[in-house]
Protein backbone atom coordinates (compact mmCIF):
# COMPACT_ATOMS: atom_id res chain seq x y z
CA UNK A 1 108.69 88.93 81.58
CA UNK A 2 109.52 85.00 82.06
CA UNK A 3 106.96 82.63 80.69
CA UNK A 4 104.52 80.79 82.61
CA UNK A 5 105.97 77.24 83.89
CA UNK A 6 103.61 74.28 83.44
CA UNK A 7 104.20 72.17 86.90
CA UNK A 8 101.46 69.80 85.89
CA UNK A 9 97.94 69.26 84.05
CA UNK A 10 96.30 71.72 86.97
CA UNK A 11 99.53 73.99 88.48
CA UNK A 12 101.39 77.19 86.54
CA UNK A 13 103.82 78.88 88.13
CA UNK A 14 103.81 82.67 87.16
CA UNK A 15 107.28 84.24 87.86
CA UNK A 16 107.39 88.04 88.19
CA UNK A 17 110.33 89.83 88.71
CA UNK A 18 110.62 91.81 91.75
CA UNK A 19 112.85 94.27 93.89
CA UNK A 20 113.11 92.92 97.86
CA UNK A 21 115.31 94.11 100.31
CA UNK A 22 116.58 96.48 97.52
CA UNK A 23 117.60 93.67 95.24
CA UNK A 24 116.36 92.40 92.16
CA UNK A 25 114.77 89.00 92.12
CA UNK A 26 111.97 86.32 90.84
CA UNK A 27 108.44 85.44 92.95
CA UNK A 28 106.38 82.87 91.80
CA UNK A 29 102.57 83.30 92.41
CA UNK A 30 100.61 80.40 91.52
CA UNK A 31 97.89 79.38 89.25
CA UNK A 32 95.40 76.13 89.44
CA UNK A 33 93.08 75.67 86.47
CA UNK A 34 89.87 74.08 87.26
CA UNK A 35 87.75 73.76 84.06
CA UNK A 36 84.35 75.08 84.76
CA UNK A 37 85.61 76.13 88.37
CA UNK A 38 87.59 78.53 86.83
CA UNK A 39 90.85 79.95 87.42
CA UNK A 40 92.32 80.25 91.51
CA UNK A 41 95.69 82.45 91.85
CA UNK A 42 97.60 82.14 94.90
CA UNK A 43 99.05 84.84 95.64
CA UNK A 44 99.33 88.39 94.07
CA UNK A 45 102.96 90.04 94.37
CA UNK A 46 104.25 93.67 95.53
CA UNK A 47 102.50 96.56 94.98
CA UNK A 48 102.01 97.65 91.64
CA UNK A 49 102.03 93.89 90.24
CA UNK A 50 98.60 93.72 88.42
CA UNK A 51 99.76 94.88 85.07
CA UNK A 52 102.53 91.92 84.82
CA UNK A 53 100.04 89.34 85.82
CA UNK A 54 97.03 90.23 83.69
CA UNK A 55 100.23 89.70 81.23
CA UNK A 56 100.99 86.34 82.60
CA UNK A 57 97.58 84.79 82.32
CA UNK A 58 97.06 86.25 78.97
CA UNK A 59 100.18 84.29 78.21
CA UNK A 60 98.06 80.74 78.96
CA UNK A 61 95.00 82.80 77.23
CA UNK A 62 93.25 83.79 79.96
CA UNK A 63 91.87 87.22 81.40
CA UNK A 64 90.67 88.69 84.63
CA UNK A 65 87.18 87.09 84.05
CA UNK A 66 89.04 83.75 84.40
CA UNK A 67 90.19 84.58 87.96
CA UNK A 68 87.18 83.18 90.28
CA UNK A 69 89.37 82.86 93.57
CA UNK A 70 92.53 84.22 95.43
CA UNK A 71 93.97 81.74 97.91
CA UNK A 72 96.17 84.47 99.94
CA UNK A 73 98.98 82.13 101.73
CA UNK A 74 100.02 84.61 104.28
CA UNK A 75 99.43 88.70 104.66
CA UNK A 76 103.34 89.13 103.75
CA UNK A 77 103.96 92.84 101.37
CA UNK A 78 105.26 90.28 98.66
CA UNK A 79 101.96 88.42 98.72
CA UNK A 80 99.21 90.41 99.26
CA UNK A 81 100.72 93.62 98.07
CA UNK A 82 98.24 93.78 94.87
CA UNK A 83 95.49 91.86 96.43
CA UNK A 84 93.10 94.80 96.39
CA UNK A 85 93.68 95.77 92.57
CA UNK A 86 93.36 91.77 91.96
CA UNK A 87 90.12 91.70 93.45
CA UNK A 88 89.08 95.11 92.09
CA UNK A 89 89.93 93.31 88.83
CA UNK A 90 88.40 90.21 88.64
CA UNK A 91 85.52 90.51 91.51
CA UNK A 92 87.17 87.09 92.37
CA UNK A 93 86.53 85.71 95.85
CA UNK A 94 89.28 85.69 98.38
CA UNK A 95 90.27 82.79 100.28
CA UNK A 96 92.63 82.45 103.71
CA UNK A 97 93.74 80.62 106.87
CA UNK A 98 91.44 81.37 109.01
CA UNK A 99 94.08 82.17 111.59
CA UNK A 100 95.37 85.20 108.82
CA UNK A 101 92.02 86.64 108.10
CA UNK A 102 92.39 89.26 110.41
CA UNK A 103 95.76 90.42 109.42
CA UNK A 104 94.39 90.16 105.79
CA UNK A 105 91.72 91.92 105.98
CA UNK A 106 93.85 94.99 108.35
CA UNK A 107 92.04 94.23 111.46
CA UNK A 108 95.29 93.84 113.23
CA UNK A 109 98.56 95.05 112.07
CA UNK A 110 101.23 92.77 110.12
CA UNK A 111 103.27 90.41 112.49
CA UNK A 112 106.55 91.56 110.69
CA UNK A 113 106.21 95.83 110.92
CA UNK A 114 109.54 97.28 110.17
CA UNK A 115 111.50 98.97 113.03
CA UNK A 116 111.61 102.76 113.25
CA UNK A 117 115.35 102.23 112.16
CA UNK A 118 114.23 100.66 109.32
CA UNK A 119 111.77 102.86 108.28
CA UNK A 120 114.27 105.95 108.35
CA UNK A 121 115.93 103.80 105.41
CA UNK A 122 113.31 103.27 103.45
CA UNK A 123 112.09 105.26 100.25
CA UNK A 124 108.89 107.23 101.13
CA UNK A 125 106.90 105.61 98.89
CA UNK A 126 108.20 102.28 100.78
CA UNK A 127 106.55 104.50 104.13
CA UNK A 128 103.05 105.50 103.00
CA UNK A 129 103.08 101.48 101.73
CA UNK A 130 103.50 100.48 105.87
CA UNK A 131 101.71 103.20 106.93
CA UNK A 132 98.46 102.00 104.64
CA UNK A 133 98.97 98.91 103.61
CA UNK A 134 97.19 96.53 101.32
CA UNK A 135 93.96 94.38 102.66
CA UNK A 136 90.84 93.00 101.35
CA UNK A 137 87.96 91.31 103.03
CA UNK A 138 88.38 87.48 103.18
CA UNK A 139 85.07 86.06 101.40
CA UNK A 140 85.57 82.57 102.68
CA UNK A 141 88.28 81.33 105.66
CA UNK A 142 90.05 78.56 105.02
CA UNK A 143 90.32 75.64 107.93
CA UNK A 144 93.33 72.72 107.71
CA UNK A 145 92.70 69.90 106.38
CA UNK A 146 89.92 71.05 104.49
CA UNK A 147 89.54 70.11 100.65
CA UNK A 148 88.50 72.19 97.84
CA UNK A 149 86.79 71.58 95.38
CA UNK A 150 88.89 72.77 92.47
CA UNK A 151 91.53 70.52 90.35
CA UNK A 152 90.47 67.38 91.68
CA UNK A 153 91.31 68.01 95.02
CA UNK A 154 93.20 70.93 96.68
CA UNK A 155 94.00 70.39 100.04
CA UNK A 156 94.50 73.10 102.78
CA UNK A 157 97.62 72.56 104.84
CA UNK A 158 97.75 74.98 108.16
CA UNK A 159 101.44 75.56 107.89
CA UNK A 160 102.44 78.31 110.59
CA UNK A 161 106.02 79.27 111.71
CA UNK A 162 106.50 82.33 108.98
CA UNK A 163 102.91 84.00 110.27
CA UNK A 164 100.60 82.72 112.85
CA UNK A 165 97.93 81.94 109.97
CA UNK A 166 100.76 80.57 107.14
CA UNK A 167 98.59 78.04 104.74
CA UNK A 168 100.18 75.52 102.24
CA UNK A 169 97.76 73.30 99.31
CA UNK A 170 98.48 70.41 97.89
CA UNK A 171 96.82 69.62 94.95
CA UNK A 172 96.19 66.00 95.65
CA UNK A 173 95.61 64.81 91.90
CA UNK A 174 98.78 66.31 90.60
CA UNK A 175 100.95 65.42 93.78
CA UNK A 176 102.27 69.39 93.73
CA UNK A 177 102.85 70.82 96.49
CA UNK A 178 102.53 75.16 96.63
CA UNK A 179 104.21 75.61 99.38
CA UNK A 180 104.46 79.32 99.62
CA UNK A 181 106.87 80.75 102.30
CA UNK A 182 107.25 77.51 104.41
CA UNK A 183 109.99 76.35 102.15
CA UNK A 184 111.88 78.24 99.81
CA UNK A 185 114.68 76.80 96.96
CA UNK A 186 117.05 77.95 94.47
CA UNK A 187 118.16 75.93 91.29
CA UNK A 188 116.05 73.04 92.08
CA UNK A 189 117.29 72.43 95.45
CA UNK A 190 114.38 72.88 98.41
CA UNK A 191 115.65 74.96 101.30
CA UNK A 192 113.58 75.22 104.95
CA UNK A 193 111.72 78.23 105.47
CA UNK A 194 114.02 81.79 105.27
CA UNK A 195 114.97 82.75 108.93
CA UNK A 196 115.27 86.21 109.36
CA UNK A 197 112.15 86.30 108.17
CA UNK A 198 110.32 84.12 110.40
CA UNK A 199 109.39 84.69 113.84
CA UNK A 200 108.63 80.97 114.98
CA UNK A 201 111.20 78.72 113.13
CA UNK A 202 110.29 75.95 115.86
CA UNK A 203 106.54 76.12 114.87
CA UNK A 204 108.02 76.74 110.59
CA UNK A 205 110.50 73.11 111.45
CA UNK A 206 107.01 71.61 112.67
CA UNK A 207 105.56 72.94 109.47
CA UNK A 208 108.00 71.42 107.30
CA UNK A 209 107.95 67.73 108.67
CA UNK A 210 104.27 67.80 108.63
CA UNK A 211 104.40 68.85 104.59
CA UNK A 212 106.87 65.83 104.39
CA UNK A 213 104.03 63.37 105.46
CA UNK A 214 102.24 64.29 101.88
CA UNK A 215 103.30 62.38 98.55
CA UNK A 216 104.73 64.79 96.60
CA UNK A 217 105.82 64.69 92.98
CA UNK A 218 107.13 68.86 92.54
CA UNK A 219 106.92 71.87 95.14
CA UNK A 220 106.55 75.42 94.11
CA UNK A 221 108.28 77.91 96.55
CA UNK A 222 107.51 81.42 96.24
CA UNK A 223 110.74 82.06 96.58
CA UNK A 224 113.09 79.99 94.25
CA UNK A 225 110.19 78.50 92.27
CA UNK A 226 109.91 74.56 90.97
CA UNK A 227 111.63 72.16 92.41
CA UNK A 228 110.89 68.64 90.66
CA UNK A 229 113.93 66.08 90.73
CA UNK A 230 113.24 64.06 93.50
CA UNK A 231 110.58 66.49 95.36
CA UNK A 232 109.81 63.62 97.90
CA UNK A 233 113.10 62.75 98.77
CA UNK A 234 114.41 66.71 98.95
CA UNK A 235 111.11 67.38 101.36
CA UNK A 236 112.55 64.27 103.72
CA UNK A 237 115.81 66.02 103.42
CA UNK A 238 114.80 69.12 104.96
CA UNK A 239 112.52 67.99 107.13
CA UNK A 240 115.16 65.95 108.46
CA UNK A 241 117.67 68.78 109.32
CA UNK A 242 115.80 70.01 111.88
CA UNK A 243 117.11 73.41 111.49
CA UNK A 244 116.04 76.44 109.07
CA UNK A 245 117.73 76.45 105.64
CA UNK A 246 117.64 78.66 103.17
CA UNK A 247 118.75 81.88 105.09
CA UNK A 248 120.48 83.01 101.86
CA UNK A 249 117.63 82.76 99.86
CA UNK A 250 115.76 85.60 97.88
């Protein structure tokens, strides 16, 4: 398993390899230390993905007691896939848009379900995940703009376009940016958000130039990971294309 990645005195990046799509790749959940706030992960992988990060914060020294809070970006498979062993875990409040509560918590049924078609190709275990999938009640909705209390300042950034309820945070004292699924990157270089994956790329292109308006020294995509040469200037880039990159992505 790759090692942790220290963005800055607050932000880890945890990568866990994955299988998507039926090919093998890296996500990167999140991690913001708070001293006596304790630890916040954003994010929790597939299904199944417990084991490998209870191995990824023992890494940094830490444990499930550590875990206070679970900032859930979006209700995405890849992101809230092992929310409910996470919480069954650590007991650790869970945090989300409030826009994406409902989807997170299984009220209403994922924006993205796969086509009948696409369910005939799937692996059964792949089915029964659809047909039940993960939720877990949100303890606390989130609101844009809001601040938490945690690192020195987290913000909440409402960042729709991939779901209706998409959040980003910036954590204000470090100047990173976590930008989940509203950007993604490979080998340093920030990409939009992934199109065939988002139902709203006007709203997502929205999303973007509004991200560019914050000073930003690194961004961690879940999909592609850190991107820290120039961060600023590659956020103006994209935001300035006006269209979605990063259709290749992982």
């Amino acid at each position: 398993m790759p090692a942790p990645l220290q963005l800055s005195e607050h932000v880890y990046a945890l990568p866990l390899e994955a299988t998507l799509m039926g090919s093998p790749t890296t996500i990167f959940p999140a991690l913001i230390l708070g001293g006596a706030r304790g630890a916040t992960l954003v994010d929790t992988g597939i299904p199944g993905m417990q084991d490998a990060l209870r191995d990824a914060l023992g890494a940094l020294g830490l444990g499930w007691g550590d875990v206070r809070r679970i900032i859930v970006t979006h209700h995405d498979l890849d992101h809230i896939g092992s929310l409910p062993a996470v919480v069954a875990a650590t007991g650790a409040e869970v945090l989300a848009l409030d826009a994406e509560v409902p989807y997170v918590q299984g009220d209403r049924p994922g924006q993205k379900q796969p086509t009948p078609q696409m369910l005939a190709s799937m692996p059964p275990e792949m089915v029964a995940v659809f047909a039940n999938p993960p939720r877990a009640a949100v303890t606390r909705p989130l609101h844009d703009g809001e601040v938490l209390d945690l690192a020195g300042g987290v913000r909440v950034v409402a960042t729709p376009g991939h779901t209706v309820g998409h959040l980003s945070l910036f954590v204000v004292q470090d100047g990173v940016l976590i930008s989940g699924d509203a950007l993604t990157s490979s080998g340093g270089q920030l990409h939009g958000p992934m199109e065939r994956a988002t139902p709203d790329m006007g709203q997502a292109r929205e999303s973007v130039r509004k991200l560019a308006g914050l000073p930003v020294t690194a961004v961690l995509t879940y999909h592609g990971g850190p991107v820290r040469e120039d961060a600023a200037g590659q956020l103006a880039r994209v935001a300035g294309e006006g269209r979605g990159a990063g259709t290749t992505a992982p």
